[in-house]
PDB file of N, CA and C in Angstrom:
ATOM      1  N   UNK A   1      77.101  56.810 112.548  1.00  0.00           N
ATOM      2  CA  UNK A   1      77.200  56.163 113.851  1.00  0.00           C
ATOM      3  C   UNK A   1      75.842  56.139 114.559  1.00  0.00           C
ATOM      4  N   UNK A   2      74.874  57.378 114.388  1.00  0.00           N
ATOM      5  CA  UNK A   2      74.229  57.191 115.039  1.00  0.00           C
ATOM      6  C   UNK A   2      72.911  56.359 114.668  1.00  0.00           C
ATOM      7  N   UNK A   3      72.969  56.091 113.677  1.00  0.00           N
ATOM      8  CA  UNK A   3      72.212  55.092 112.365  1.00  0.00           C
ATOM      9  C   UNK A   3      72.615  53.840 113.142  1.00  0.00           C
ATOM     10  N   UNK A   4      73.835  53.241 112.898  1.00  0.00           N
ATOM     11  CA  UNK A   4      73.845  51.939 113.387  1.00  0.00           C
ATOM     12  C   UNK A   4      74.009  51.607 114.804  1.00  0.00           C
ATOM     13  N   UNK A   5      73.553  52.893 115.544  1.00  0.00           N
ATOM     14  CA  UNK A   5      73.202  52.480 116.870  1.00  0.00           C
ATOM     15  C   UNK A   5      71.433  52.907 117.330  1.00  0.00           C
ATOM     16  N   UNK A   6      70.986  53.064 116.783  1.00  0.00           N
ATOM     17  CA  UNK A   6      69.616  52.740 116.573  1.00  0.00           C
ATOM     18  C   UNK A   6      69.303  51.225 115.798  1.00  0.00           C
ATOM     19  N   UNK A   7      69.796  51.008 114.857  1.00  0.00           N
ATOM     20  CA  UNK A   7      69.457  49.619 114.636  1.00  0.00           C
ATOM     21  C   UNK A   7      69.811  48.859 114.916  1.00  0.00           C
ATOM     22  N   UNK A   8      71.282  48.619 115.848  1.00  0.00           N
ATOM     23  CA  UNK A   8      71.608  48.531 117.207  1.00  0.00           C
ATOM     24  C   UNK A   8      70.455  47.683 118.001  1.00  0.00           C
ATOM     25  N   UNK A   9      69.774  48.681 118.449  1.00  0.00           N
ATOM     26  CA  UNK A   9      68.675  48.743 119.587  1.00  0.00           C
ATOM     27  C   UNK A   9      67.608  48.207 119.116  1.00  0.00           C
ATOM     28  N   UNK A  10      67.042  49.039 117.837  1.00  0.00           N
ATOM     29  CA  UNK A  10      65.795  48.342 117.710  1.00  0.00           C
ATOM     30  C   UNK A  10      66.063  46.957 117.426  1.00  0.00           C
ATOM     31  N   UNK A  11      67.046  46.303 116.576  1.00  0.00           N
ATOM     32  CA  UNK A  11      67.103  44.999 116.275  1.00  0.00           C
ATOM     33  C   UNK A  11      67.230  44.083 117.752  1.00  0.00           C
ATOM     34  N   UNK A  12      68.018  44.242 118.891  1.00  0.00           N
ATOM     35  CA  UNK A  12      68.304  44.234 120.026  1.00  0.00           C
ATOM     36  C   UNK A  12      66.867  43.975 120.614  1.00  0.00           C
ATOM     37  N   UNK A  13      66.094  44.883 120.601  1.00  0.00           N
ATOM     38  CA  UNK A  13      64.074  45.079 121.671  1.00  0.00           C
ATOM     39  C   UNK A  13      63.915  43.974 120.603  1.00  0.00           C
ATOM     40  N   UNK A  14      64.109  43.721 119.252  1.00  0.00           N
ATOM     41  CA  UNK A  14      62.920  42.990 118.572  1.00  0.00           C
ATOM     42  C   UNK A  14      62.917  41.316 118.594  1.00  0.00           C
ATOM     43  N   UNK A  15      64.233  41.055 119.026  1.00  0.00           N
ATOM     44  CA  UNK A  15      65.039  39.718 118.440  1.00  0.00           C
ATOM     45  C   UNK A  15      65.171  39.141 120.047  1.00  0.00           C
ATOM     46  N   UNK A  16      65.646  39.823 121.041  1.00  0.00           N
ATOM     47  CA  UNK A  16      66.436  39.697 122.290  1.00  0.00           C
ATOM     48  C   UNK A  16      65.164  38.608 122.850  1.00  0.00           C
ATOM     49  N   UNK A  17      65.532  37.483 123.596  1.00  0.00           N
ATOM     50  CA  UNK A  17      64.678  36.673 124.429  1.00  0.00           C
ATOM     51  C   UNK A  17      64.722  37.695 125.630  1.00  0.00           C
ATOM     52  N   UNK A  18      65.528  38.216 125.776  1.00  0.00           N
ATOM     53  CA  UNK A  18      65.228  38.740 127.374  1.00  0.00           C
ATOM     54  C   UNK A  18      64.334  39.893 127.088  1.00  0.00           C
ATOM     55  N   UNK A  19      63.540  40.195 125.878  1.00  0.00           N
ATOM     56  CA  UNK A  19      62.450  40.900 126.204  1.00  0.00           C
ATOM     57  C   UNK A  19      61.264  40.627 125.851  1.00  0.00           C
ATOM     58  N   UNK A  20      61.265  39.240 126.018  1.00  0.00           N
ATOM     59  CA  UNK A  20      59.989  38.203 125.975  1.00  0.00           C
ATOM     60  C   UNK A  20      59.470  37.848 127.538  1.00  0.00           C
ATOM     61  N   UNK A  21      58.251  37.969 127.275  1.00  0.00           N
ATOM     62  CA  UNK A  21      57.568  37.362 128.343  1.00  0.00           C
ATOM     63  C   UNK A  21      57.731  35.714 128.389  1.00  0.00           C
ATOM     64  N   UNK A  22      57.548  34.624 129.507  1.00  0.00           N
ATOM     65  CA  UNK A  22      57.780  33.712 129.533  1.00  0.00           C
ATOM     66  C   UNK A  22      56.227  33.001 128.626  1.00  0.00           C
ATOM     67  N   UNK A  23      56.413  32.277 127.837  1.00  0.00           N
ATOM     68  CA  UNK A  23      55.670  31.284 126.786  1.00  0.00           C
ATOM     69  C   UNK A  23      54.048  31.637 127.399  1.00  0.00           C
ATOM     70  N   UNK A  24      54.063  31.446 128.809  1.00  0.00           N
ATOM     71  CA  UNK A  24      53.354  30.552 129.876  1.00  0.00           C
ATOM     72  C   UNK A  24      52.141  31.990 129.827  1.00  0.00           C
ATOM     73  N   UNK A  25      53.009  32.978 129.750  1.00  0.00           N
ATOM     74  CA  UNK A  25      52.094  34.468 129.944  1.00  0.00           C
ATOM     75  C   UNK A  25      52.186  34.897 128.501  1.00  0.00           C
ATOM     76  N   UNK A  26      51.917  34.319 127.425  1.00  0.00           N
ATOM     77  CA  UNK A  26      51.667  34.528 126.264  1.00  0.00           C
ATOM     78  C   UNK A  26      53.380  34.683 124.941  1.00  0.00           C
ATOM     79  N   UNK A  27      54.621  35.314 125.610  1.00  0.00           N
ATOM     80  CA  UNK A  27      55.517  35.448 125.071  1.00  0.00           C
ATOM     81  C   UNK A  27      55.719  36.394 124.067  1.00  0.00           C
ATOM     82  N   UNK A  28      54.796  37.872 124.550  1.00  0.00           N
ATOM     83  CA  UNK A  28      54.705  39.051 123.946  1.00  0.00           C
ATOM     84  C   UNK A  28      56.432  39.550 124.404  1.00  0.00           C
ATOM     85  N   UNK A  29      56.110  40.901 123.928  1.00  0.00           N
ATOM     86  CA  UNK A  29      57.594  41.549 123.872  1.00  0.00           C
ATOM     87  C   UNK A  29      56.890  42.297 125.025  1.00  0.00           C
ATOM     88  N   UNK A  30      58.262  42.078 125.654  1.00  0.00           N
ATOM     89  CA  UNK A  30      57.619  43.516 127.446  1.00  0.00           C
ATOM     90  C   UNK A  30      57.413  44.837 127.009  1.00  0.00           C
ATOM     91  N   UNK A  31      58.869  45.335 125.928  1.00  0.00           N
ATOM     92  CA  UNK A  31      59.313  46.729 125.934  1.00  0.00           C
ATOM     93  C   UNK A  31      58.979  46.736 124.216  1.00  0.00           C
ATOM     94  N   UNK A  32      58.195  47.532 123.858  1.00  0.00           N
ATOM     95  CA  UNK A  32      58.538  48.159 122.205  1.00  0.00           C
ATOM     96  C   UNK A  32      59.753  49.374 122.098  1.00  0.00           C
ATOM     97  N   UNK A  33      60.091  49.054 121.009  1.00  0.00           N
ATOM     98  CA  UNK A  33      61.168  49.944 119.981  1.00  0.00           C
ATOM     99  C   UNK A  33      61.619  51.020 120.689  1.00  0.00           C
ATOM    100  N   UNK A  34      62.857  51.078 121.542  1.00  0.00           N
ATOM    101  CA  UNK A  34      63.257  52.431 122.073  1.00  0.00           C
ATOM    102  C   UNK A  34      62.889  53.772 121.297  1.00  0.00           C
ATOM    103  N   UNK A  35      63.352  54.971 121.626  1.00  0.00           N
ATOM    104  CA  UNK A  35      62.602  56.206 120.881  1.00  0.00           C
ATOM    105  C   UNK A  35      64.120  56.788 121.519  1.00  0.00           C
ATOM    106  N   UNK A  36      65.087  57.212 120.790  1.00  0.00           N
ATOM    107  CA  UNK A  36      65.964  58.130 120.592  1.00  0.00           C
ATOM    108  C   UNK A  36      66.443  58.976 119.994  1.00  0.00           C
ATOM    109  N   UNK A  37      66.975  59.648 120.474  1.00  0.00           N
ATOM    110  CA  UNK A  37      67.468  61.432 120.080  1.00  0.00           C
ATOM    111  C   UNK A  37      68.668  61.775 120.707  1.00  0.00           C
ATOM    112  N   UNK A  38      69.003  62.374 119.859  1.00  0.00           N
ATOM    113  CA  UNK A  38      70.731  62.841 120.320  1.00  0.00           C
ATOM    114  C   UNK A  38      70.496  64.487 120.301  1.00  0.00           C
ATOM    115  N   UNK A  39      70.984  64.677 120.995  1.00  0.00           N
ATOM    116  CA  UNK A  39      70.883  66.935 121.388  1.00  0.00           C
ATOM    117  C   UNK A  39      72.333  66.954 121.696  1.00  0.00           C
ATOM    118  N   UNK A  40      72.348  68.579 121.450  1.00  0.00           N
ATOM    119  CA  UNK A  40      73.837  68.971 121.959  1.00  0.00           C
ATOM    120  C   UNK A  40      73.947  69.019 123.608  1.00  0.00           C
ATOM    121  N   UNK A  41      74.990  68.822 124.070  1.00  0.00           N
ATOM    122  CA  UNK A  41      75.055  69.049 125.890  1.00  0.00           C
ATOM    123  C   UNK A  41      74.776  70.198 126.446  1.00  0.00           C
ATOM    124  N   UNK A  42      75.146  71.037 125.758  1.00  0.00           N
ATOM    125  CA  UNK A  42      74.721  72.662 125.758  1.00  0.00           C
ATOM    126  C   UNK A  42      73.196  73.168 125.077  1.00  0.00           C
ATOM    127  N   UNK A  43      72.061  71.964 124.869  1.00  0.00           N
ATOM    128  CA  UNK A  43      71.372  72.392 124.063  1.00  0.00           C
ATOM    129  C   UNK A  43      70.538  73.403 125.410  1.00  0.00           C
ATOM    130  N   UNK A  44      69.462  74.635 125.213  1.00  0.00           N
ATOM    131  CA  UNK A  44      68.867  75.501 126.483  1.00  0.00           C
ATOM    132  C   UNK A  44      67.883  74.138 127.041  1.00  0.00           C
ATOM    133  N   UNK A  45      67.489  73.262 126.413  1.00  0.00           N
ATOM    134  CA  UNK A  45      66.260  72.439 127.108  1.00  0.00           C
ATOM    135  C   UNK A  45      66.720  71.522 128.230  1.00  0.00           C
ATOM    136  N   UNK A  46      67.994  71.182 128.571  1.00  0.00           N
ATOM    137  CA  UNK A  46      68.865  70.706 129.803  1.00  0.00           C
ATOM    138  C   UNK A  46      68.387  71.429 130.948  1.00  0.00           C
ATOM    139  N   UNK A  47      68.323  72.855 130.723  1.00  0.00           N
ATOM    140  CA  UNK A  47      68.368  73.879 131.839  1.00  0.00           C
ATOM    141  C   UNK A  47      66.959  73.801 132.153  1.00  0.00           C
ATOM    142  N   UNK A  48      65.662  73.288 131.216  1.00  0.00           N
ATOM    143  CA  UNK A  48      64.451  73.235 131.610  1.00  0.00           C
ATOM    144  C   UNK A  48      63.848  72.156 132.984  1.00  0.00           C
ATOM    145  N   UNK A  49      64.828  71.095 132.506  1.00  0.00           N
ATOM    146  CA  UNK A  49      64.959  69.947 133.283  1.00  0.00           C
ATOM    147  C   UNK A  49      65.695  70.709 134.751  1.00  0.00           C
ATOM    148  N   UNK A  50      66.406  71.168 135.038  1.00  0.00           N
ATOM    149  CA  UNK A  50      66.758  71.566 136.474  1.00  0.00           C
ATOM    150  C   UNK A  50      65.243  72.779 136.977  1.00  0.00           C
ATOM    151  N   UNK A  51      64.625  72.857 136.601  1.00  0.00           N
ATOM    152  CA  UNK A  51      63.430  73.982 137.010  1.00  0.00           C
ATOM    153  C   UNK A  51      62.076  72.752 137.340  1.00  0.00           C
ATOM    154  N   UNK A  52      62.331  71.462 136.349  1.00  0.00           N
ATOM    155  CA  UNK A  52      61.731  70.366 136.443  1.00  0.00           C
ATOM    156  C   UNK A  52      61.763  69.345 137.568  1.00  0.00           C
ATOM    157  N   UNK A  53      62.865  68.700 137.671  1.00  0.00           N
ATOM    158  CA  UNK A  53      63.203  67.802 138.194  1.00  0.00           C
ATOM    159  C   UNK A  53      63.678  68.522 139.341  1.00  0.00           C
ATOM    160  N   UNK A  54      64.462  69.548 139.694  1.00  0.00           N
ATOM    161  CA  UNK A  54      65.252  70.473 141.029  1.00  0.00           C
ATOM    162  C   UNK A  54      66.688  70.813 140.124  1.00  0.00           C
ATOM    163  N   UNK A  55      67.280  71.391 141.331  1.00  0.00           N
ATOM    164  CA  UNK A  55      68.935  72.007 141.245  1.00  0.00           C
ATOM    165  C   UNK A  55      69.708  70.879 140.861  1.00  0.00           C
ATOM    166  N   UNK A  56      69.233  70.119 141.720  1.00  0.00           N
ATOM    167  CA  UNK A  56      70.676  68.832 142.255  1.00  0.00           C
ATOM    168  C   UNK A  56      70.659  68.249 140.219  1.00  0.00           C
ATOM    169  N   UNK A  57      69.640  68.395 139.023  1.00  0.00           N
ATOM    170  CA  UNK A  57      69.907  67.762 138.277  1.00  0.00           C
ATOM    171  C   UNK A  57      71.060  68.706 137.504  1.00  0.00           C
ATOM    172  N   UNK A  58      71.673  68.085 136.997  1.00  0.00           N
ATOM    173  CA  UNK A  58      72.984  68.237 136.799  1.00  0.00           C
ATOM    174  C   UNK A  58      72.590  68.337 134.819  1.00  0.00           C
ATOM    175  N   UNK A  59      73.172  69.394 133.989  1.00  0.00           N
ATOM    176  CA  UNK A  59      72.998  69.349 133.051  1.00  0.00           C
ATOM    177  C   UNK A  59      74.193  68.280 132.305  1.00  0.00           C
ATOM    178  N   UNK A  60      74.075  67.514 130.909  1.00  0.00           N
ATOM    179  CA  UNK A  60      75.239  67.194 130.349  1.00  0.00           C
ATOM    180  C   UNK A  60      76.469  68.307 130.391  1.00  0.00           C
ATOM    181  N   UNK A  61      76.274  69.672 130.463  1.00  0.00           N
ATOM    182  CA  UNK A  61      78.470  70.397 130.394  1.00  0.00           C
ATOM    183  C   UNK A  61      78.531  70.460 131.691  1.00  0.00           C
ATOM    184  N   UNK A  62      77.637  70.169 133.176  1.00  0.00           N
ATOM    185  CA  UNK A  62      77.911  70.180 134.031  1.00  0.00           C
ATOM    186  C   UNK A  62      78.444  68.892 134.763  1.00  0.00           C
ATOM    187  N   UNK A  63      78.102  67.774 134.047  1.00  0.00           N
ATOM    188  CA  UNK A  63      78.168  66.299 134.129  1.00  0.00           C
ATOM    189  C   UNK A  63      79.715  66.041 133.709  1.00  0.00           C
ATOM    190  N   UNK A  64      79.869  66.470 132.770  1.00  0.00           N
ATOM    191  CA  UNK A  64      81.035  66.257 131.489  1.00  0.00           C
ATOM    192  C   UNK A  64      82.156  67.224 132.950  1.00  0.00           C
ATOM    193  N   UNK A  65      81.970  68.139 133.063  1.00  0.00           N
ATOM    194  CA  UNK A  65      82.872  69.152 134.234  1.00  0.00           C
ATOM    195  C   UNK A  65      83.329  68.619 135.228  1.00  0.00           C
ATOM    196  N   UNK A  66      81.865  67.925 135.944  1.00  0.00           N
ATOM    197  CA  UNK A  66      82.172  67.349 137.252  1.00  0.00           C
ATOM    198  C   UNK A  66      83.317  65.822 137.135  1.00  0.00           C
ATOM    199  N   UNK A  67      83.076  65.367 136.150  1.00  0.00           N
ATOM    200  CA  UNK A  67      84.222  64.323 135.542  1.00  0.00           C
ATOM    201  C   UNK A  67      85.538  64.770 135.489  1.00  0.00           C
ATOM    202  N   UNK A  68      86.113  65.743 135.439  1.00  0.00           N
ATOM    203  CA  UNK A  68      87.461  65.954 135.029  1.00  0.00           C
ATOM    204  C   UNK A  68      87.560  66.367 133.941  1.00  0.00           C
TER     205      UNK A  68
END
């Protein structure tokens, strides 16, 4: 799954007109090749990000909680 949702995407950035510049400004690609990674919700580097960003960021098992 997580194979064909990367090629998904990259095929998506490479092919998509909507991530072309208009002809007029050359008709490069705006965005190159997303860069993804999948971690566990519980992985410790979540908790680095609240010392980073503040409190209010909310880890994924705290996200997943606050949902129901």
């Amino acid at each position: 799954m997580n194979e064909q949702l990367l090629q998904f995407l990259e095929d998506t950035f490479a092919t998509s007109e909507l991530n072309r510049l208009p002809e007029k400004y050359g008709g490069g690609r705006i965005f190159s090749s997303p860069l993804i990674g999948v971690a566990s919700g519980n992985d410790p580097i979540f908790l680095e990000f609240k010392e980073v960003v503040g409190p209010e960021h909310l880890t994924p098992v705290e996200m997943w909680n606050a949902c129901g």
